[in-house]
PDB file of N, CA and C in Angstrom:
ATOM      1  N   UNK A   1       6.224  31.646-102.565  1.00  0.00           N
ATOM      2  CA  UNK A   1       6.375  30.222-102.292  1.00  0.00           C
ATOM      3  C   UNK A   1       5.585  29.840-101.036  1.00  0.00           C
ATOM      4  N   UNK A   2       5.381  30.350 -99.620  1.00  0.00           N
ATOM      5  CA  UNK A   2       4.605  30.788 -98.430  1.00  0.00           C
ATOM      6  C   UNK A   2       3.518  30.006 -99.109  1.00  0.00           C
ATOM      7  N   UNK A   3       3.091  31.484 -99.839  1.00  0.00           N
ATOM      8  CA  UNK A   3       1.490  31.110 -99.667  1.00  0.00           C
ATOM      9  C   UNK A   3       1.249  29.811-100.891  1.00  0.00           C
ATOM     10  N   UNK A   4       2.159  29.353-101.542  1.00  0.00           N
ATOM     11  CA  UNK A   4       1.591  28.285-102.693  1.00  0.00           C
ATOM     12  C   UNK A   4       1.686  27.413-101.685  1.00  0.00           C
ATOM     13  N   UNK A   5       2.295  27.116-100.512  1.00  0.00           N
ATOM     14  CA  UNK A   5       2.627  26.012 -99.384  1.00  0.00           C
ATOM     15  C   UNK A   5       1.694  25.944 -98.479  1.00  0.00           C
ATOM     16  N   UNK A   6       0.769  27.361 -98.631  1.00  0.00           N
ATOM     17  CA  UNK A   6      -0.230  27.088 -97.148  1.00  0.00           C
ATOM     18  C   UNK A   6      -1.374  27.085 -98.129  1.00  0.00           C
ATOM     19  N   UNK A   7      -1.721  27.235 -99.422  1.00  0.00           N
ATOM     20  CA  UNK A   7      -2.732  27.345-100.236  1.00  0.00           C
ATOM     21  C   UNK A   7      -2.302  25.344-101.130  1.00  0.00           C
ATOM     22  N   UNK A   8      -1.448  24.742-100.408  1.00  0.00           N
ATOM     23  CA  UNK A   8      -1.503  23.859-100.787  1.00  0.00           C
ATOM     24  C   UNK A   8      -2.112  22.600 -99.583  1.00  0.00           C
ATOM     25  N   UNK A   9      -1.277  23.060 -98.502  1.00  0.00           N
ATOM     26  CA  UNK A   9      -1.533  22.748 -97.175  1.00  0.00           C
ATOM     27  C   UNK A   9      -3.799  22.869 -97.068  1.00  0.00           C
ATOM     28  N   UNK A  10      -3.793  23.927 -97.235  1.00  0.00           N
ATOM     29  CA  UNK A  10      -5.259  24.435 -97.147  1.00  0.00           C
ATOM     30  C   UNK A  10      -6.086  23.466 -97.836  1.00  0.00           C
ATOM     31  N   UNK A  11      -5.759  23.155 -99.330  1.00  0.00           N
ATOM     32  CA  UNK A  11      -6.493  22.342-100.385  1.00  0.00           C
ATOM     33  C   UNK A  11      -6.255  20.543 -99.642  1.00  0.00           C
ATOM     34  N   UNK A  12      -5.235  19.982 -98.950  1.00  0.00           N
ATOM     35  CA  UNK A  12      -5.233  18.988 -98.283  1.00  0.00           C
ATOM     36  C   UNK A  12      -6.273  18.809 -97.244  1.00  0.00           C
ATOM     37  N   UNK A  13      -7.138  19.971 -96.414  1.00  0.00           N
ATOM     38  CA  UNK A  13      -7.773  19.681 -95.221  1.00  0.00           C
ATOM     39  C   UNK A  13      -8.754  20.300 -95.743  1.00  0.00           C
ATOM     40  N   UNK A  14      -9.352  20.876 -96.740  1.00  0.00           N
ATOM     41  CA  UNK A  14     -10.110  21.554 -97.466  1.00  0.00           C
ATOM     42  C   UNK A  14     -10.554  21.645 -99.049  1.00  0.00           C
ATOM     43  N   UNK A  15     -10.707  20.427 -99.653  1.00  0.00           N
ATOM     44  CA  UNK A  15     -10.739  19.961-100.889  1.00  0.00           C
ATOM     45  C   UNK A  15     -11.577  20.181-101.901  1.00  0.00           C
ATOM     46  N   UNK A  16     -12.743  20.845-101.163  1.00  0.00           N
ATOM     47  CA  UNK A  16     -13.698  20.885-101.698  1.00  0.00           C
ATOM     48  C   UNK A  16     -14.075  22.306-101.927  1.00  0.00           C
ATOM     49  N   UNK A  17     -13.079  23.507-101.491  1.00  0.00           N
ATOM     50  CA  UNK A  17     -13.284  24.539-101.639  1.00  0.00           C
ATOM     51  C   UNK A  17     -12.588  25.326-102.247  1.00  0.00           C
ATOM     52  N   UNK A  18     -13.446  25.486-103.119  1.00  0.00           N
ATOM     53  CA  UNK A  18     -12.863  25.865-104.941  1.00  0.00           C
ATOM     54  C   UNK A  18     -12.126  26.908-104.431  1.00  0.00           C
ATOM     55  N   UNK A  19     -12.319  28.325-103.728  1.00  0.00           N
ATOM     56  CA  UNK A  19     -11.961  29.378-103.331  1.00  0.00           C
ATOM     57  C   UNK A  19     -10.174  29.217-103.240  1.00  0.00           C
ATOM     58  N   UNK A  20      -9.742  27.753-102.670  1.00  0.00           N
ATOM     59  CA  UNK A  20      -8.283  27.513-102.460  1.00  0.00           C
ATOM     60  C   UNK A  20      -7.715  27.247-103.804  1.00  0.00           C
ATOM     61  N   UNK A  21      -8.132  26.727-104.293  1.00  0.00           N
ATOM     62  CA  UNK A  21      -7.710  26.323-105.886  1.00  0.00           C
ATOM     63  C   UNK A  21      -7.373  27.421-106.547  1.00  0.00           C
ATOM     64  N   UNK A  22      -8.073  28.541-106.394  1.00  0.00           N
ATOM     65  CA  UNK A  22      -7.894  29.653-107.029  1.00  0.00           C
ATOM     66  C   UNK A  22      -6.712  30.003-106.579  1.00  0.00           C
ATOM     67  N   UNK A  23      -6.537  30.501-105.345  1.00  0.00           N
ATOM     68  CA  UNK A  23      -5.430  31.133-104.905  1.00  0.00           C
ATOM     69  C   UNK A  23      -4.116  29.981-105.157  1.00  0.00           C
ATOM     70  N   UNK A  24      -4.023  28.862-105.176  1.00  0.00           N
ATOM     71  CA  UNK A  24      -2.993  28.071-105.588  1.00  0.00           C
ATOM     72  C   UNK A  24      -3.094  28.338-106.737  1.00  0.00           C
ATOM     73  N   UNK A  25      -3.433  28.611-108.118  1.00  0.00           N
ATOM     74  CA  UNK A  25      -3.468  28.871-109.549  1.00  0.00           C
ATOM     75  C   UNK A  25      -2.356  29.588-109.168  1.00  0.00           C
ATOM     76  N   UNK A  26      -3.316  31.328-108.458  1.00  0.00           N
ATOM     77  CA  UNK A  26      -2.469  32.876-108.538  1.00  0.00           C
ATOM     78  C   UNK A  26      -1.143  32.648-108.230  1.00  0.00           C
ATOM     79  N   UNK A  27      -1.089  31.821-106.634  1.00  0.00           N
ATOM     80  CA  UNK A  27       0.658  31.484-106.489  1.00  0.00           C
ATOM     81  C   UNK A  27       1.600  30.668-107.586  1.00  0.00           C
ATOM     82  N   UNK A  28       0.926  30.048-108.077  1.00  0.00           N
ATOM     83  CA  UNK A  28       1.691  29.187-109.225  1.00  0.00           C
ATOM     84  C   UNK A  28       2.319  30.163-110.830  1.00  0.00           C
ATOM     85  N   UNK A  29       1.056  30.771-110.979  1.00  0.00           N
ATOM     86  CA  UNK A  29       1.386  32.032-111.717  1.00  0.00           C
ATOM     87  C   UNK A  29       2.703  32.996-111.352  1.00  0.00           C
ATOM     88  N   UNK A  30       2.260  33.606-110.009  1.00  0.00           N
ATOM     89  CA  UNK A  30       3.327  34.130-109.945  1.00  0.00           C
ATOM     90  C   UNK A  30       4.822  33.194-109.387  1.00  0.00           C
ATOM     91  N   UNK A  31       4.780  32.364-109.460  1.00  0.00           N
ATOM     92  CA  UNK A  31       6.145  31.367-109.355  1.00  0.00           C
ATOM     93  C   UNK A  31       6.417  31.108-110.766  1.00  0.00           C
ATOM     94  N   UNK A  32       6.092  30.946-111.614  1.00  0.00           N
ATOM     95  CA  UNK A  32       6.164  31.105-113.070  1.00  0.00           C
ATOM     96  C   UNK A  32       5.954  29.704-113.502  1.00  0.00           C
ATOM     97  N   UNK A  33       5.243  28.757-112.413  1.00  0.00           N
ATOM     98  CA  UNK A  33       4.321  27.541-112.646  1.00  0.00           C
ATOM     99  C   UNK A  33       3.336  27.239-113.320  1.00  0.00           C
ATOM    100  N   UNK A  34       3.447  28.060-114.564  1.00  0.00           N
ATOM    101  CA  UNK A  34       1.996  27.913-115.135  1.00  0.00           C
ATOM    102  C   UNK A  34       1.119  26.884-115.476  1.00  0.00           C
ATOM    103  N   UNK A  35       1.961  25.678-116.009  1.00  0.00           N
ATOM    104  CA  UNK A  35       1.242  24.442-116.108  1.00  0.00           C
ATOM    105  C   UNK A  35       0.476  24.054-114.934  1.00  0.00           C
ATOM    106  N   UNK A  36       0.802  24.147-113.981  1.00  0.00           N
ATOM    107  CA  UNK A  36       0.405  24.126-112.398  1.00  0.00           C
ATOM    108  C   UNK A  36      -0.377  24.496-112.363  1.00  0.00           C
ATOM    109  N   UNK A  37      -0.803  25.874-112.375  1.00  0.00           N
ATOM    110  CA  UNK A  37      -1.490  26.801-112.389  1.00  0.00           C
ATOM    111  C   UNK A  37      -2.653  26.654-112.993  1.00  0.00           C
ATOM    112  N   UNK A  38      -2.531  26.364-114.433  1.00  0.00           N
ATOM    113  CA  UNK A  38      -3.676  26.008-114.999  1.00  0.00           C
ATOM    114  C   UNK A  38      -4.419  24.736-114.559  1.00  0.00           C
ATOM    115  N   UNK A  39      -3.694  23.813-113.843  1.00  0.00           N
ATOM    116  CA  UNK A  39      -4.481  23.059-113.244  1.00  0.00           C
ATOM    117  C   UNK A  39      -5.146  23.420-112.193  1.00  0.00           C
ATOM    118  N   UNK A  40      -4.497  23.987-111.482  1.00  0.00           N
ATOM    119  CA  UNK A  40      -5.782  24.539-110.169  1.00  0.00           C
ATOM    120  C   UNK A  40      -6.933  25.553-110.754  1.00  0.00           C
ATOM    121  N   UNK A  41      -6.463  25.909-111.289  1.00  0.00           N
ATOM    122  CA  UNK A  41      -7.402  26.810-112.334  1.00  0.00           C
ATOM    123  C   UNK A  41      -8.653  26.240-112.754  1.00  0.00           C
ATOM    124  N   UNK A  42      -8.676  25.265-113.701  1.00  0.00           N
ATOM    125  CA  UNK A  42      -9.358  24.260-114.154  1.00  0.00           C
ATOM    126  C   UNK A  42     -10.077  23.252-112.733  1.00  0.00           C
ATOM    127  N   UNK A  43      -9.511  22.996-111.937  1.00  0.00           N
ATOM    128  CA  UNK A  43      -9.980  22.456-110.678  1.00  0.00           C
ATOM    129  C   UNK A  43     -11.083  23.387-109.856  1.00  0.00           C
ATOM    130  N   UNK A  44     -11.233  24.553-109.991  1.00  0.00           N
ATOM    131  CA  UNK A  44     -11.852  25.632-109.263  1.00  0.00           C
ATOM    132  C   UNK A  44     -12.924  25.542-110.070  1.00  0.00           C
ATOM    133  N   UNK A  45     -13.020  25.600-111.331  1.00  0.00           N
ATOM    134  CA  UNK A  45     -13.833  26.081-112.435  1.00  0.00           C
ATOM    135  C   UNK A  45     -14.874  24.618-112.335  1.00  0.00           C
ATOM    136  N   UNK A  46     -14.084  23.803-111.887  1.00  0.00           N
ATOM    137  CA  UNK A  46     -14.840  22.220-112.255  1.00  0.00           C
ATOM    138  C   UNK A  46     -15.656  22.094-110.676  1.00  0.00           C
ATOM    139  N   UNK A  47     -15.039  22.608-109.457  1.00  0.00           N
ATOM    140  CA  UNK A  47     -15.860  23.150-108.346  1.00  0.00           C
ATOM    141  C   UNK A  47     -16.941  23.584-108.109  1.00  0.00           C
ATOM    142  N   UNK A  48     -16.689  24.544-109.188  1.00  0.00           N
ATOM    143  CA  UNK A  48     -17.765  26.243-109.200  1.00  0.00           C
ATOM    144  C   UNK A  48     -17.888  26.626-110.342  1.00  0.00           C
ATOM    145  N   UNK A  49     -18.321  25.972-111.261  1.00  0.00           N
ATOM    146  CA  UNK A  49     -19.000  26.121-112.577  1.00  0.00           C
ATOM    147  C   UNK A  49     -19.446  27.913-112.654  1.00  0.00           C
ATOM    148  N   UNK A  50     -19.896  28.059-111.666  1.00  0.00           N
ATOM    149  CA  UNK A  50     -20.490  29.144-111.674  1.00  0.00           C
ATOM    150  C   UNK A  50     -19.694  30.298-111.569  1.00  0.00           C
ATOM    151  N   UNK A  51     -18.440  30.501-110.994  1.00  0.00           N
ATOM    152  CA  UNK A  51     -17.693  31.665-111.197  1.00  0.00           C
ATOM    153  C   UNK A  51     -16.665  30.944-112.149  1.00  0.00           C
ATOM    154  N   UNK A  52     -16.529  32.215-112.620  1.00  0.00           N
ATOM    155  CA  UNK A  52     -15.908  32.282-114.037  1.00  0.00           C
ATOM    156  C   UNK A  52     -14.269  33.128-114.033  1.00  0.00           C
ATOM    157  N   UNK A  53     -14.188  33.376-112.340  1.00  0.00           N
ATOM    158  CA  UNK A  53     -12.804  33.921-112.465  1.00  0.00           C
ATOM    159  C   UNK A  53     -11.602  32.922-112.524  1.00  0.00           C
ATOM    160  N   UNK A  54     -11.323  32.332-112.720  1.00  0.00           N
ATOM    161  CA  UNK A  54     -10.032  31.316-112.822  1.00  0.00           C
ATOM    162  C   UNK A  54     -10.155  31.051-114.635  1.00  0.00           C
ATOM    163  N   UNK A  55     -11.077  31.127-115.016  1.00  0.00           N
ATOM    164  CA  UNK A  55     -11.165  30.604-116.920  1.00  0.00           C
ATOM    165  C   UNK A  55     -10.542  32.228-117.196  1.00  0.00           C
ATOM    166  N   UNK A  56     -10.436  33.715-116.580  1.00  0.00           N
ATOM    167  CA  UNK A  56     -10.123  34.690-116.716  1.00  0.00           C
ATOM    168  C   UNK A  56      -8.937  34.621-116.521  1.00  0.00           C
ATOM    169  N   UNK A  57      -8.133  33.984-115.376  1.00  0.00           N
ATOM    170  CA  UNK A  57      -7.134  33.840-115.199  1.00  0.00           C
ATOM    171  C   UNK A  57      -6.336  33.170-116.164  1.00  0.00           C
ATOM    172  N   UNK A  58      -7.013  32.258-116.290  1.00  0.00           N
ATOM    173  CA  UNK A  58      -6.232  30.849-117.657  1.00  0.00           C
ATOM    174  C   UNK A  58      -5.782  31.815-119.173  1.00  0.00           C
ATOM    175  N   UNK A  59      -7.343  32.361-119.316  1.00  0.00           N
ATOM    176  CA  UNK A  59      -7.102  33.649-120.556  1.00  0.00           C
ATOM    177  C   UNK A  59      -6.021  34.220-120.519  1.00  0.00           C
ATOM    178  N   UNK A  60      -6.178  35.246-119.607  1.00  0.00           N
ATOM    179  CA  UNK A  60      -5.058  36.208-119.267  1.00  0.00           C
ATOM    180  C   UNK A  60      -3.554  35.551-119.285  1.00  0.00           C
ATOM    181  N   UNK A  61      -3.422  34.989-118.787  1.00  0.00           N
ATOM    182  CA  UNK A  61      -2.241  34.151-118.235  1.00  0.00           C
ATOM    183  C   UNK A  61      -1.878  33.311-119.693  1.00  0.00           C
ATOM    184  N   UNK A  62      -2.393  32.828-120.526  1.00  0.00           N
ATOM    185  CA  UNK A  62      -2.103  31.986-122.117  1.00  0.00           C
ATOM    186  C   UNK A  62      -1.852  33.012-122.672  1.00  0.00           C
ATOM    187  N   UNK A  63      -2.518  34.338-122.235  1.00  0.00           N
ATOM    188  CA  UNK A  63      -2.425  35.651-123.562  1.00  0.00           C
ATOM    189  C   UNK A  63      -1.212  36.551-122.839  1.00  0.00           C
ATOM    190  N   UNK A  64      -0.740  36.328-121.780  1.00  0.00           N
ATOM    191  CA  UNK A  64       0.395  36.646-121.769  1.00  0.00           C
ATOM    192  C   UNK A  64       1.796  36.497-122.319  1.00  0.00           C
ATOM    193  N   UNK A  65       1.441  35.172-121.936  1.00  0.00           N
ATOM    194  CA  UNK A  65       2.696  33.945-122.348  1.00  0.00           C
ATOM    195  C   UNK A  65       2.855  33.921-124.089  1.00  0.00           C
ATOM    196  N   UNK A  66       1.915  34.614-124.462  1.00  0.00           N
ATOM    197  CA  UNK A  66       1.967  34.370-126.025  1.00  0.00           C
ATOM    198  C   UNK A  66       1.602  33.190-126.730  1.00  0.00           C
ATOM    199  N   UNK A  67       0.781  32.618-126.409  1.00  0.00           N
ATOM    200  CA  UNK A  67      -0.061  31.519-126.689  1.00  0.00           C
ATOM    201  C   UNK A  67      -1.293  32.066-126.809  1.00  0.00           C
ATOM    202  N   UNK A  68      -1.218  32.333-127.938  1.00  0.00           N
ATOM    203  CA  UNK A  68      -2.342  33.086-128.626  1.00  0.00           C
ATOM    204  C   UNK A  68      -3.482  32.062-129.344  1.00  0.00           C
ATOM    205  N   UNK A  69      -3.323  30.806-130.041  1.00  0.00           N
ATOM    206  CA  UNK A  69      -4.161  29.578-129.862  1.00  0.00           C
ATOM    207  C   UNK A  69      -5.118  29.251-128.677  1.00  0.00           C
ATOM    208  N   UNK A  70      -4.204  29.266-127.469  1.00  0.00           N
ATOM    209  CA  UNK A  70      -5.050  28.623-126.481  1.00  0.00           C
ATOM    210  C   UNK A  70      -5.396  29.492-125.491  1.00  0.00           C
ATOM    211  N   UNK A  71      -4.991  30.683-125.837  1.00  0.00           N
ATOM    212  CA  UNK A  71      -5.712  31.991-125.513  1.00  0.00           C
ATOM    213  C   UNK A  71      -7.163  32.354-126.072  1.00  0.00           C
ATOM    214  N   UNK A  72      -7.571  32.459-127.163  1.00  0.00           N
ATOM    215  CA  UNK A  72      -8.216  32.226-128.098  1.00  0.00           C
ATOM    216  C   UNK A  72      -9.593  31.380-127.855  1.00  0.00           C
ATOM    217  N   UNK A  73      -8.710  30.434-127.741  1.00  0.00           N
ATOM    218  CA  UNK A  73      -9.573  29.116-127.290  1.00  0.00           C
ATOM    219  C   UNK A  73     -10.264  29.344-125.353  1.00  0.00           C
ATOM    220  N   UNK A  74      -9.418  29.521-124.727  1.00  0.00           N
ATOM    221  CA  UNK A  74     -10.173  30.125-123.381  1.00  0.00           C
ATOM    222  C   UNK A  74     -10.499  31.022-123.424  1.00  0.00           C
ATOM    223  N   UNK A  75     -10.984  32.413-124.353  1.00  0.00           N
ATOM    224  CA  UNK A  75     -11.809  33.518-124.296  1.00  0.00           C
ATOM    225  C   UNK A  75     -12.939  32.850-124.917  1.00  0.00           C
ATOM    226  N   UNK A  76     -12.594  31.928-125.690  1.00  0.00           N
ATOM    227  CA  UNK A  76     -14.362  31.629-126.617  1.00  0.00           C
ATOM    228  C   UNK A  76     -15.143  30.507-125.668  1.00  0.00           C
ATOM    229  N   UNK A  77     -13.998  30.188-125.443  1.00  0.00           N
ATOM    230  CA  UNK A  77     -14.930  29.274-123.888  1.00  0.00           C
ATOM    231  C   UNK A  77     -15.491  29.904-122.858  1.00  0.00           C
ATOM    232  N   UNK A  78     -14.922  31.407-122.349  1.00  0.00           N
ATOM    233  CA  UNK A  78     -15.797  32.082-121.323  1.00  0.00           C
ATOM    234  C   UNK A  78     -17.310  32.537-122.411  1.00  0.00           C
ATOM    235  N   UNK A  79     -16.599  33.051-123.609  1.00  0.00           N
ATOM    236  CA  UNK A  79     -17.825  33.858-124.260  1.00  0.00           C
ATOM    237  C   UNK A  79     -18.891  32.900-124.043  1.00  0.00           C
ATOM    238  N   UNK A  80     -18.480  31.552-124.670  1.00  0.00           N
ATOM    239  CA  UNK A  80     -19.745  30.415-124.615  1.00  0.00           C
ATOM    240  C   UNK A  80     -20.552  30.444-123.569  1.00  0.00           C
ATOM    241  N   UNK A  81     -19.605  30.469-122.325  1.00  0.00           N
ATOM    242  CA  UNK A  81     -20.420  29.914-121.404  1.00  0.00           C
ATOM    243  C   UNK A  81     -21.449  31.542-121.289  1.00  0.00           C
ATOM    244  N   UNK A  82     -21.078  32.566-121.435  1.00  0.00           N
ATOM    245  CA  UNK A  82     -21.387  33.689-121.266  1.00  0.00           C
ATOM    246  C   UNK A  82     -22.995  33.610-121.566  1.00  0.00           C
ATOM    247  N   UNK A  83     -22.911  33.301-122.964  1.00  0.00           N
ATOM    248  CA  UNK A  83     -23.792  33.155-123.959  1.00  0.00           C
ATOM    249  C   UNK A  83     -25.278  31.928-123.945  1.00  0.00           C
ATOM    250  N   UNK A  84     -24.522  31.290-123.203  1.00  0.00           N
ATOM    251  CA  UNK A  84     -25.530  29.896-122.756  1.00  0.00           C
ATOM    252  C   UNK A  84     -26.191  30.393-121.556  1.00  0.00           C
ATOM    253  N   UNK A  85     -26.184  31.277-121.077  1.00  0.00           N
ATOM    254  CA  UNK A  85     -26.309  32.329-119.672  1.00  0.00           C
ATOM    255  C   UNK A  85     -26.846  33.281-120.004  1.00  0.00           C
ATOM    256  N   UNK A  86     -27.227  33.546-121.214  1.00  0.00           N
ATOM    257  CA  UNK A  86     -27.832  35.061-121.753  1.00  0.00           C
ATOM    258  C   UNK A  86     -27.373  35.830-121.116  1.00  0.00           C
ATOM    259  N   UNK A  87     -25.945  36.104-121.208  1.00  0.00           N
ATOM    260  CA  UNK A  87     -25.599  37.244-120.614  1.00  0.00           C
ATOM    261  C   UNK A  87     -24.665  37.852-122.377  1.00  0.00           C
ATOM    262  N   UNK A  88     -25.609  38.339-123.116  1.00  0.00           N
ATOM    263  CA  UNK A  88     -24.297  38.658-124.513  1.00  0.00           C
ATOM    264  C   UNK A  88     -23.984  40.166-123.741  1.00  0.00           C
ATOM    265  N   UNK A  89     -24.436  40.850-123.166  1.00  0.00           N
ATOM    266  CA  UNK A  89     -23.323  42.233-122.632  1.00  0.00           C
ATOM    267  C   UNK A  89     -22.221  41.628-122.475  1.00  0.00           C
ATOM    268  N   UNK A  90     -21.984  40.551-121.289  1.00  0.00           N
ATOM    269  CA  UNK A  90     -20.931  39.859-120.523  1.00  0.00           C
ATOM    270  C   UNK A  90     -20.414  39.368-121.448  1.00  0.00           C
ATOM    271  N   UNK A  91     -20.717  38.256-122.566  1.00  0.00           N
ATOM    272  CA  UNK A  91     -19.987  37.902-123.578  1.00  0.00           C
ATOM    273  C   UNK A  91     -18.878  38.665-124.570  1.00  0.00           C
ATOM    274  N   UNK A  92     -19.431  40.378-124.354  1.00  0.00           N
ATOM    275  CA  UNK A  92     -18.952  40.919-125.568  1.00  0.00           C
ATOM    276  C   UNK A  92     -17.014  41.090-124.737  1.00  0.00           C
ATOM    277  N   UNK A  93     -17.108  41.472-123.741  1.00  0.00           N
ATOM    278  CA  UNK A  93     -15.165  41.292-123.450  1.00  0.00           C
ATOM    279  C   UNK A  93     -14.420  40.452-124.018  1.00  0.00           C
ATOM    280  N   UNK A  94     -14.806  38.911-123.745  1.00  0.00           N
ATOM    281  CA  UNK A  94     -14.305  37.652-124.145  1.00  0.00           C
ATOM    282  C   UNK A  94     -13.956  37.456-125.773  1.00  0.00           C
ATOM    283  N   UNK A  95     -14.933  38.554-126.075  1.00  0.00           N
ATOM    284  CA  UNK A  95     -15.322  37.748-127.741  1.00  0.00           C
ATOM    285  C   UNK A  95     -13.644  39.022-128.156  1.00  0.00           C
ATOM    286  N   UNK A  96     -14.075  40.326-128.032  1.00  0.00           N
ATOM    287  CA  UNK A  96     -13.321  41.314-127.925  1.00  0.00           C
ATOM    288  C   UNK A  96     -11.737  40.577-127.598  1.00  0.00           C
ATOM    289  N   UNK A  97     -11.696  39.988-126.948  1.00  0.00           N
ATOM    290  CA  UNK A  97     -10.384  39.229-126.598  1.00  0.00           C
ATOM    291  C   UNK A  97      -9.689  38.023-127.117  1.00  0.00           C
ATOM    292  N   UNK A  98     -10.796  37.514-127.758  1.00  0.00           N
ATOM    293  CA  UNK A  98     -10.690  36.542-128.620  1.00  0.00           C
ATOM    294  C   UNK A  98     -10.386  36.831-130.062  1.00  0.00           C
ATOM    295  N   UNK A  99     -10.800  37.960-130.632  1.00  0.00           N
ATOM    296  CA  UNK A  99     -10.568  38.239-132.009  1.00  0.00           C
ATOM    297  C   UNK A  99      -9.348  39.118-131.959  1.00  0.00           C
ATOM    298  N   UNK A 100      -8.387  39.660-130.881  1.00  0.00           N
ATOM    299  CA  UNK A 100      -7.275  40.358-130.645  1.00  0.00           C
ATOM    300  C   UNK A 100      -6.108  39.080-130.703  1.00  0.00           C
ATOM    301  N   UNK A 101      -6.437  38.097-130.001  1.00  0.00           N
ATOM    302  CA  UNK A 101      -5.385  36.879-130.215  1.00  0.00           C
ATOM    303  C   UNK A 101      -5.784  35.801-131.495  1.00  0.00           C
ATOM    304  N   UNK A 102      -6.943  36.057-132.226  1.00  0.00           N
ATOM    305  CA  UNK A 102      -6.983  35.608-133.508  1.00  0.00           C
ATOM    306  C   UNK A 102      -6.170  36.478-134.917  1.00  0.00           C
ATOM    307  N   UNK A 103      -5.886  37.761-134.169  1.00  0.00           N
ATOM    308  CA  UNK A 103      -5.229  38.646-135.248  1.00  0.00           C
ATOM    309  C   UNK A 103      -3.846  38.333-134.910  1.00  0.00           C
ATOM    310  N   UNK A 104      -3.258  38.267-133.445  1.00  0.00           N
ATOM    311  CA  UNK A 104      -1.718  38.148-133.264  1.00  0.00           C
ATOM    312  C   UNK A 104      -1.244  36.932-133.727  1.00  0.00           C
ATOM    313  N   UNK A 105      -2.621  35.894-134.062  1.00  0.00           N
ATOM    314  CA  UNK A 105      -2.285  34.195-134.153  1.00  0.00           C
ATOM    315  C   UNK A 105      -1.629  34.450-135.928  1.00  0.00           C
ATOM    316  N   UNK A 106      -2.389  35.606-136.366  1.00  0.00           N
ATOM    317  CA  UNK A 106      -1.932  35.418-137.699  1.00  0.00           C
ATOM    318  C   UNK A 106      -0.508  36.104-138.234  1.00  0.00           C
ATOM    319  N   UNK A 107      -0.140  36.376-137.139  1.00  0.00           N
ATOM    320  CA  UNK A 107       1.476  37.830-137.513  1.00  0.00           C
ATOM    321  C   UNK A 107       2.445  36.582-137.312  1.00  0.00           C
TER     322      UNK A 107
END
């Protein structure tokens, strides 16, 4: 709770630095805030287009929860972006992760 208060505190005098967003996601996560969470999540990502760890987080964190739809749906969104990046090595985890919660979507 601490640090979601000083990682919230932080994002008030510091708004523009995606780096806090992240860590308010992680605290929200582990407070079991996930809706929350995914918003700072999504806020970091819309920051810093360019790192791709918080859309990992969102993954992980939907494919926990058993939301295997929108799990699904945020691995094929990293793959994309992966892929628009010519990076298909980098793509192949996402995709790998994506067709594991397309099989649980069907049980």
């Amino acid at each position: 709770e601490k640090c979601y208060q000083v990682a919230k505190e932080a994002i008030a005098k510091f708004p523009e630095d995606s780096e806090l967003y992240c860590l308010a996601g992680d605290a929200c996560k582990e407070l079991g805030k996930y809706e929350e969470a995914y918003l700072y999540w999504e806020k970091r990502h819309e920051l810093n287009p360019w790192m791709l760890d918080s859309l990992y987080a969102i993954a992980f964190c939907r494919e926990e929860q058993g939301e295997y739809k929108k799990a699904y749906d945020a691995w094929m969104r990293i793959a994309d972006i992966l892929n628009e990046r010519k990076d298909e090595i980098g793509a192949k985890f996402p995709m790998r992760r994506a067709e594991g919660c397309k099989t649980k979507m069907g049980k």
